[in-house]
Protein backbone atom coordinates (compact mmCIF):
# COMPACT_ATOMS: atom_id res chain seq x y z
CA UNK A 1 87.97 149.07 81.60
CA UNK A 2 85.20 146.85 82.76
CA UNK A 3 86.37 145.37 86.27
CA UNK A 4 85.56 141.98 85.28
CA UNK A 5 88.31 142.02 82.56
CA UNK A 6 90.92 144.07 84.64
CA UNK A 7 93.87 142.00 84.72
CA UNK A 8 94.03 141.24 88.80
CA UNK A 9 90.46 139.77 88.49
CA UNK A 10 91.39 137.59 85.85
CA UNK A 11 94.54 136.48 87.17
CA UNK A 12 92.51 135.66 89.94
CA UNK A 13 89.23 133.58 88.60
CA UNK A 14 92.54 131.79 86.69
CA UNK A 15 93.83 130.79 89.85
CA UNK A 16 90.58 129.82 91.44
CA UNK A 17 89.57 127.93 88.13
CA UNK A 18 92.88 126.13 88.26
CA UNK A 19 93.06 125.27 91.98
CA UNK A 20 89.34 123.83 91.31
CA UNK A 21 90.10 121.40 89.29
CA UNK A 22 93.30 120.06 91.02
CA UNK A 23 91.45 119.85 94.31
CA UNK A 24 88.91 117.44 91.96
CA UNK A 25 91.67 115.74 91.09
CA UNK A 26 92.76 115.23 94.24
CA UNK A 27 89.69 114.53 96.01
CA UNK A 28 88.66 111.30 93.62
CA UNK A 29 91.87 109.55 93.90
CA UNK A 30 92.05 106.27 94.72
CA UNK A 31 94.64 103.81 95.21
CA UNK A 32 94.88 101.03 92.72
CA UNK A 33 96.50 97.83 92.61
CA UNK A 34 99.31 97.98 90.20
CA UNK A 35 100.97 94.71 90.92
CA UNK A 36 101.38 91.94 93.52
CA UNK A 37 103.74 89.55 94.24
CA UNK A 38 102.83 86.37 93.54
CA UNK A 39 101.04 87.80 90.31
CA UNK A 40 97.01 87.32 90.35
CA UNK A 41 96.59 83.82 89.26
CA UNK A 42 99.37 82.51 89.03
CA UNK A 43 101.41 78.82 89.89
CA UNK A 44 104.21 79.45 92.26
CA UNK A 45 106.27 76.94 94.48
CA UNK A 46 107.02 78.87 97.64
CA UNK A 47 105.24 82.14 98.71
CA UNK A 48 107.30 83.60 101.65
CA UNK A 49 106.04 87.47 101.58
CA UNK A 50 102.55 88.52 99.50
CA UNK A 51 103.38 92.16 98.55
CA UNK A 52 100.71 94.74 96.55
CA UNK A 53 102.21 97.71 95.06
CA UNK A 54 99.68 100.57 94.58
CA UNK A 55 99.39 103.78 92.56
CA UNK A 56 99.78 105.97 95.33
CA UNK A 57 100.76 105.75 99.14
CA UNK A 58 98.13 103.80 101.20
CA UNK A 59 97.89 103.94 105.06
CA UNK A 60 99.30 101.19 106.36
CA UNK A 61 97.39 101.37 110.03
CA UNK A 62 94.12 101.76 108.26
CA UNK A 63 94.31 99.23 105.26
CA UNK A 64 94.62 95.71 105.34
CA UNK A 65 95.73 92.25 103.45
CA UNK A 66 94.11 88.68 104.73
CA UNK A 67 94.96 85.39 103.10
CA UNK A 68 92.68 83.00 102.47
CA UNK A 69 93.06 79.14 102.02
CA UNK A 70 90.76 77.66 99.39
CA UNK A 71 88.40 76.24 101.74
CA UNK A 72 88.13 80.08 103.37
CA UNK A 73 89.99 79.51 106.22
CA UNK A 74 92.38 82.53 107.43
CA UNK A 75 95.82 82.31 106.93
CA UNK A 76 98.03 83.12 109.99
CA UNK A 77 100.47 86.15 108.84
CA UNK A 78 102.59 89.25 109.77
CA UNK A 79 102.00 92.35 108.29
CA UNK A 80 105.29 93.57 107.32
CA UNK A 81 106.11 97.44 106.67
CA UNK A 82 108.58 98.76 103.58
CA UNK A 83 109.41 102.61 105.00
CA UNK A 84 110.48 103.21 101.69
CA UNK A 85 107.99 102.30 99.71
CA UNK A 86 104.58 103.75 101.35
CA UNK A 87 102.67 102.41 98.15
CA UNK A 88 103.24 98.83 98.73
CA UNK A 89 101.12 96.80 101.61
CA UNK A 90 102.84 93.05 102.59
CA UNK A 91 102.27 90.16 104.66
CA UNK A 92 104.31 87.15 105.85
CA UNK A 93 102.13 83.67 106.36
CA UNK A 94 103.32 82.49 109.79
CA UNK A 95 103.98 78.71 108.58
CA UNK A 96 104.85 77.67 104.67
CA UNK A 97 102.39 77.29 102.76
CA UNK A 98 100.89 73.86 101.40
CA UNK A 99 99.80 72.71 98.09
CA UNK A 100 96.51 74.62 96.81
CA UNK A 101 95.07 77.97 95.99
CA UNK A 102 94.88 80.71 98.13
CA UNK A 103 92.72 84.00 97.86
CA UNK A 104 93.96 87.58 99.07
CA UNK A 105 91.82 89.92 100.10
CA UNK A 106 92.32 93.64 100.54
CA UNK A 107 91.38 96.84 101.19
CA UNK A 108 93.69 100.11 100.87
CA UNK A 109 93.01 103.31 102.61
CA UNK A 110 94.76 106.34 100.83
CA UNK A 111 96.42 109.36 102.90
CA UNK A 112 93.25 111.39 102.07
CA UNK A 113 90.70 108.41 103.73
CA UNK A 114 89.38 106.59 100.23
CA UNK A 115 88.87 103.40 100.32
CA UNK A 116 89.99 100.71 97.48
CA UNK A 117 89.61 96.73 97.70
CA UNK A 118 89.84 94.02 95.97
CA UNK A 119 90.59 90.23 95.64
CA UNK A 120 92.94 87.87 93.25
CA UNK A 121 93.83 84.41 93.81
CA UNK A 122 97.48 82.16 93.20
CA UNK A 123 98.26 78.62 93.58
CA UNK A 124 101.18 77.15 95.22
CA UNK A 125 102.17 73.98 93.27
């Protein structure tokens, strides 16, 4: 029996074929915004917490959400931290929000250091 067709070996490239191509998997993940609370463009009356839910677990230390007024100004806010839910990043402005439209800007840092951002923009009526 030719030794590259003995069963060992080829249990073996198997293994090394399969744990190739989960470690690719792996190593191009990134962490995508799946939904936020208020919605991207949306008309709300009162926005108390901005939450973003994501794919995957993000670092919370290492990623970050800033609120914008329309005018770019920085909003004043807490970042707030769900134990439970290690795939969701939230803040809390520090004084109610007025009238206008408001831009969030993020960036999420997944457990294995990729980087994600993004932007979307609501209104408060």
């Amino acid at each position: 029996m030719n030794a590259l067709h003995s069963p060992p070996r080829l249990l073996l490239l198997a293994s090394i074929a399969a744990l190739s191509t989960l470690t690719t998997t792996m190593v191009f993940a990134h962490a995508k915004l799946t939904s936020s609370t208020p919605a991207a463009d949306s008309t709300i009356s009162v926005a108390r917490t901005i939450e973003l839910h994501f794919d995957e677990g993000v670092e919370t230390k290492m990623s970050s959400v800033k609120l914008m007024a329309a005018d770019g100004t920085v909003i004043a806010a807490m970042s707030m931290k769900d134990a439970k839910d290690p795939a969701m990043l939230s803040i809390m402005p520090n004084s109610p929000l007025k009238a206008g439209r408001y831009t969030v800007k993020w960036s999420a840092v997944t457990d294995d250091g990729h980087k994600t951002q993004g932007t979307f923009s609501f209104t408060v009526s």
